[in-house]
Protein backbone atom coordinates (compact mmCIF):
# COMPACT_ATOMS: atom_id res chain seq x y z
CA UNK A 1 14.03 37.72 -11.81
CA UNK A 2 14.34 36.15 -15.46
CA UNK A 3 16.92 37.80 -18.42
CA UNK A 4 17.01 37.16 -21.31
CA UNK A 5 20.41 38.83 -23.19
CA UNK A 6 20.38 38.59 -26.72
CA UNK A 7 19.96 34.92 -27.69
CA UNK A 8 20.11 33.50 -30.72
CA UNK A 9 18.00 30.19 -31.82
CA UNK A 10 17.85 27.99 -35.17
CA UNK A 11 16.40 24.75 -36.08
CA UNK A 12 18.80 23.40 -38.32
CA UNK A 13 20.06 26.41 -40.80
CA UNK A 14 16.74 28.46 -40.10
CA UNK A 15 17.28 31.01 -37.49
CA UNK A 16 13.82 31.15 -35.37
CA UNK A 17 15.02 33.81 -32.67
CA UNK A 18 17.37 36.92 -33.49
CA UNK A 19 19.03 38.23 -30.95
CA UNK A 20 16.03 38.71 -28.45
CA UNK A 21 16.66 40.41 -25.15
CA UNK A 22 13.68 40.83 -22.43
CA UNK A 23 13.22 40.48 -18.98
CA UNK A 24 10.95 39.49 -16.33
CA UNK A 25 10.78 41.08 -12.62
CA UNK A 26 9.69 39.90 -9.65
CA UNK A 27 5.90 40.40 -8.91
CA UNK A 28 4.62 40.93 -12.48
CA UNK A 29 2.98 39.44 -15.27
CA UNK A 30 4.56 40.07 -19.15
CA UNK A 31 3.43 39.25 -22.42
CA UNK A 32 5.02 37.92 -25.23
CA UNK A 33 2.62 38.32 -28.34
CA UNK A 34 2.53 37.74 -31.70
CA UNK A 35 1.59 35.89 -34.91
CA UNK A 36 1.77 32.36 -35.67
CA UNK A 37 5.63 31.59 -36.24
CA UNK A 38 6.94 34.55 -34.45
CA UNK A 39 9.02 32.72 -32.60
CA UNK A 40 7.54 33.16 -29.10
CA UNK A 41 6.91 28.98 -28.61
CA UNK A 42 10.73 28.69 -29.16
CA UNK A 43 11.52 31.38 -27.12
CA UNK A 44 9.58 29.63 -23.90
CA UNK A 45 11.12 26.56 -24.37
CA UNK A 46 14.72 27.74 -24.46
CA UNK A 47 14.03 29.42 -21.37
CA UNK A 48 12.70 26.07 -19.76
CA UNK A 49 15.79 24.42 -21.38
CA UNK A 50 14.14 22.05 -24.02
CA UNK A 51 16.33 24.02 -26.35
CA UNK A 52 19.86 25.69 -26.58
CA UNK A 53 20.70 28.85 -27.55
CA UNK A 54 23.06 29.47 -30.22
CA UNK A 55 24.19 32.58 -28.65
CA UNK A 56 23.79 34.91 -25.36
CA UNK A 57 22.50 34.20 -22.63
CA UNK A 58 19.53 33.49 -19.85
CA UNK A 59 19.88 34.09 -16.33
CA UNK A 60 17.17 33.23 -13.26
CA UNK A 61 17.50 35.11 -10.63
CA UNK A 62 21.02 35.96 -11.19
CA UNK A 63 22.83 32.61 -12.31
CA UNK A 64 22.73 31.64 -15.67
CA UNK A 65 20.02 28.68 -16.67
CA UNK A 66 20.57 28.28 -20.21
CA UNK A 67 23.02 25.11 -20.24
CA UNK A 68 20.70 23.49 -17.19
CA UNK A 69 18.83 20.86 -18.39
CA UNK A 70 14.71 21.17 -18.17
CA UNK A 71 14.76 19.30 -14.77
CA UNK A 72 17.27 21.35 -12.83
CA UNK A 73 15.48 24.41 -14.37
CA UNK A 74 12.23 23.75 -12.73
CA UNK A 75 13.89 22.87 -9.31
CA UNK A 76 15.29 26.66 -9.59
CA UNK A 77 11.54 27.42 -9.88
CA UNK A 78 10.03 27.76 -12.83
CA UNK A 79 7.42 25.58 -14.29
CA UNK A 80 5.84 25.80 -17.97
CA UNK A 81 2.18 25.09 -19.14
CA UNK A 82 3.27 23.98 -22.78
CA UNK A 83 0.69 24.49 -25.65
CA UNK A 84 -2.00 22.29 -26.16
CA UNK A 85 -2.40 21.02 -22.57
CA UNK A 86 -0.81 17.75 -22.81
CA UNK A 87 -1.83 16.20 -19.74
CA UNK A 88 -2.13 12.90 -19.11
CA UNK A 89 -5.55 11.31 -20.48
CA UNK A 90 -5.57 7.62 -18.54
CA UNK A 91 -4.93 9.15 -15.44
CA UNK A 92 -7.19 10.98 -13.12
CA UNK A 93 -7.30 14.36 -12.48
CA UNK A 94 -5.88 14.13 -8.74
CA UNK A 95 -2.91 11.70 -10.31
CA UNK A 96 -2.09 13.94 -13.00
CA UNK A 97 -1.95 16.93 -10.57
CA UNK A 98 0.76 15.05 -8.37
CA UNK A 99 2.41 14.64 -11.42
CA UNK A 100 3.22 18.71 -10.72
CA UNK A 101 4.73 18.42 -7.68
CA UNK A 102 7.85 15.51 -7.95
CA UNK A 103 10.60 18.15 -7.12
CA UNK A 104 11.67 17.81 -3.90
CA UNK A 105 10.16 21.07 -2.68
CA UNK A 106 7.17 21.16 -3.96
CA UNK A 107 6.46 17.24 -2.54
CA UNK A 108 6.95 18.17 0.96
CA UNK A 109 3.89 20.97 0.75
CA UNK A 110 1.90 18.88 -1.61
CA UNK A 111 -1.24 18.45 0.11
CA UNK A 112 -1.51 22.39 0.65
CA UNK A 113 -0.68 23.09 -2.82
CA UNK A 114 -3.25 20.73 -3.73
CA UNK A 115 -5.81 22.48 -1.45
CA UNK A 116 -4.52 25.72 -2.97
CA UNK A 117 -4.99 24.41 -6.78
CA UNK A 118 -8.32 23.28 -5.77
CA UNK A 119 -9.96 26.27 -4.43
CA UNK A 120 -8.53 28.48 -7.57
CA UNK A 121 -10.13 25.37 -9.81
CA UNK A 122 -13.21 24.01 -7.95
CA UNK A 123 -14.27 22.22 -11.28
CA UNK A 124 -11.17 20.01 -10.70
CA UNK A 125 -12.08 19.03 -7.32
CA UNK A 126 -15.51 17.97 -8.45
CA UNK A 127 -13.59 15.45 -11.44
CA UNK A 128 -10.88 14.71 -9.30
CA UNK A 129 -11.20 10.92 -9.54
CA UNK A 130 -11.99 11.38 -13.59
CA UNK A 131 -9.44 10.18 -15.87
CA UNK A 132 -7.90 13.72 -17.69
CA UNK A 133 -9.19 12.33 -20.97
CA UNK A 134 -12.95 12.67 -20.38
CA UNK A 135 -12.82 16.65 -19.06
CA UNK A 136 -14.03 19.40 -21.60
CA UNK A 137 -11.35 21.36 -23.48
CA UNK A 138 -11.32 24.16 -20.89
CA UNK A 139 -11.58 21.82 -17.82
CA UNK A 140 -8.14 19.98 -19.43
CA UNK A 141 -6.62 23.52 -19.76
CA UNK A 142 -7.55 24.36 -16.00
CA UNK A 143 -6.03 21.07 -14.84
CA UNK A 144 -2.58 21.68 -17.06
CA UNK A 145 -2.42 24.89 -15.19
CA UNK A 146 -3.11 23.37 -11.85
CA UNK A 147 -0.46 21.03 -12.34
CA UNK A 148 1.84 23.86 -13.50
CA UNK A 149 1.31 25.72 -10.39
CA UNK A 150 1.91 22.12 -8.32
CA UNK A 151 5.61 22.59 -7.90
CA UNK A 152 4.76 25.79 -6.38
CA UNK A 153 7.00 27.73 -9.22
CA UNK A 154 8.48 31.38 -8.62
CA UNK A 155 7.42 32.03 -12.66
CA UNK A 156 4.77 30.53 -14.45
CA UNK A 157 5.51 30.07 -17.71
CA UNK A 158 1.88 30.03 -20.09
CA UNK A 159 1.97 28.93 -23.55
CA UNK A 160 -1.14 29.75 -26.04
CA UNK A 161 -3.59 28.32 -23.32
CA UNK A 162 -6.73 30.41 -24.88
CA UNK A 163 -6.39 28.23 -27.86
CA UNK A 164 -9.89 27.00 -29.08
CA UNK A 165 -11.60 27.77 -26.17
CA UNK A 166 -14.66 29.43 -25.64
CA UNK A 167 -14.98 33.33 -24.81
CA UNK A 168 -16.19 32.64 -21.19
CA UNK A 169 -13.59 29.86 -20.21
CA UNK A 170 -10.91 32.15 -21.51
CA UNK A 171 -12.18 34.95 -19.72
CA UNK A 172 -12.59 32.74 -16.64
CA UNK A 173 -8.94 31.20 -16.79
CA UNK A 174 -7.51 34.57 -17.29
CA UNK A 175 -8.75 35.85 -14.15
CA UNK A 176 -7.59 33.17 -12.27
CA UNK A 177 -4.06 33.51 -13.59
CA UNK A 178 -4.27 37.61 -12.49
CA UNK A 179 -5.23 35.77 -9.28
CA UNK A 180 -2.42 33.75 -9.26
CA UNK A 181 -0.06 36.30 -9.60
CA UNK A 182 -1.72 38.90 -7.20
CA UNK A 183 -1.15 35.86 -4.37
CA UNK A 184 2.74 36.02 -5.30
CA UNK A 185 3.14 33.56 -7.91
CA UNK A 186 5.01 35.70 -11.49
CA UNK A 187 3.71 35.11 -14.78
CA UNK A 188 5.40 35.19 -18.29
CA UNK A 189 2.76 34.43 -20.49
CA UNK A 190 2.95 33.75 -24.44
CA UNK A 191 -0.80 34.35 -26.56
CA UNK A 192 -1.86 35.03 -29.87
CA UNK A 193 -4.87 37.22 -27.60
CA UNK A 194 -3.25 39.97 -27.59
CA UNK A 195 -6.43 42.06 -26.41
CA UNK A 196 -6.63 40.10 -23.32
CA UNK A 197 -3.20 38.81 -22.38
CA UNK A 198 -1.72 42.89 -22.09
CA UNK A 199 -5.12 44.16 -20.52
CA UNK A 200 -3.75 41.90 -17.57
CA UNK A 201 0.06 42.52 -17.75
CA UNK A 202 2.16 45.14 -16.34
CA UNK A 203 4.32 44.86 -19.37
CA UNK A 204 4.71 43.43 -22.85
CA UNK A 205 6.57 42.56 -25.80
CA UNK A 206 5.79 42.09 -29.15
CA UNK A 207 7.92 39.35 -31.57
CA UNK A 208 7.65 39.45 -35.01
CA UNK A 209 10.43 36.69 -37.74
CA UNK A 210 11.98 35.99 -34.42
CA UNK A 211 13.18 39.70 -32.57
CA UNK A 212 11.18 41.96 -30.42
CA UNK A 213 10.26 45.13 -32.37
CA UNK A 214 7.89 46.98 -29.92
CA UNK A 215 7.77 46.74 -25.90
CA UNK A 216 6.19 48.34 -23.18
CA UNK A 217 3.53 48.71 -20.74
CA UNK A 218 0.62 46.42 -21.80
CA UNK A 219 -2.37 48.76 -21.62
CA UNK A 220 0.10 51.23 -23.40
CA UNK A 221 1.00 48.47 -26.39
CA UNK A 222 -2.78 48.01 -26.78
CA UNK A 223 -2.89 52.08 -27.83
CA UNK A 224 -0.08 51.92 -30.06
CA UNK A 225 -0.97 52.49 -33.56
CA UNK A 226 0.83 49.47 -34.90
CA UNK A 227 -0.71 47.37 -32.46
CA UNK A 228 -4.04 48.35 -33.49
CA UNK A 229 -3.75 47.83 -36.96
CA UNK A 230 -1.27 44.36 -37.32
CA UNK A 231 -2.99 42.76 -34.15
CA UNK A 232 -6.28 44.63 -33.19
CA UNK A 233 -7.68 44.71 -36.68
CA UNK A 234 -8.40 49.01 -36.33
């Protein structure tokens, strides 16, 4: 479904990815982990085409993406949940989750998606006429998934959404996101958790300064003796 062949990234003179291949297949969910400035932020939003690559080359099912801009990119189907929820906070929850579903597509089956969203996020049919603003941290992190999943993508893209939230949200919001993909829906998610994120995935890579230097099935990564020691703390 997604490839990525060997692109290259920089931010002025600094390089920020180096040469990273990886790919994503129909069906599953992958992990990108890592440490803070790793380079796996970057590496989600060249793939949603809020940057360029310097070099090589991204392809979605089969035609290339990475000269698209962002828009055309999620009317091929893929939608990302950026870090740190950034939804918007004067308008309610049931506006900012229509907000998900302006491509063309997605507005035709809007009121099932919605019913959809809503019975994976009950919580967000109870503050549906709440302005964003007032939910908890957790409930805001809910609804920016919810509106992810709004233009009914073919791959989710997830971006650090465990971030400074508590143990049993986390744990709630990652089961919903296994549900997600076990009702069709592909995930490529991005976390600094790397305990949970691989428990869940079918298969994972790990970035460190920018390239991939381990990959492989996620409940395998989380034996690997390098795992445990940089990212596991054993």
């Amino acid at each position: 479904m997604l490839q990525v062949k060997g692109i290259s990234v920089f931010y002025g003179d600094i390089q920020a990815l180096r040469e990273v291949s990886l790919s994503v297949s129909s069906g599953e969910i992958v992990s990108l982990v890592g440490g803070n400035g790793a380079g796996k932020t970057t590496m989600l939003k060249t793939i949603s085409g809020l940057l360029r690559p310097a070099s090589g080359s991204i392809l979605f099912e089969e035609a290339e993406i990475h000269r698209l801009p962002a828009h055309r990119i999620v009317e091929k189907g893929l939608s990302q949940v950026p870090e740190g929820r950034r939804i918007f906070p004067r308008m309610s929850v049931l506006e900012n989750l229509h907000m998900g579903s302006h491509v063309s597509k997605a507005r035709k089956r809007r009121e099932e998606t919605l019913a959809w969203v809503l019975r994976l996020f009950p919580v967000l049919k109870e503050r549906s006429e709440q302005f964003g603003g007032t939910l908890s941290g957790g409930e805001q992190q809910m609804l920016a998934i919810a509106r992810g999943l709004m233009c009914r993508p073919k791959l989710l893209l997830l971006d650090e959404f465990s971030l400074g939230l508590a143990p049993l949200v986390v744990r709630e919001i990652f089961a919903i996101i296994q549900e997600v993909n076990q009702q069709g829906t592909t995930v490529f998610l991005v976390e600094q958790n790397v305990q949970r994120s691989l428990a869940i995935s079918h298969r994972g890579y790990v970035l460190e300064n920018g390239a991939i230097v381990l990959q492989g099935e996620g409940k395998e990564l989380l034996k690997n003796e390098y795992m445990m020691k940089a990212f596991l703390g054993m």
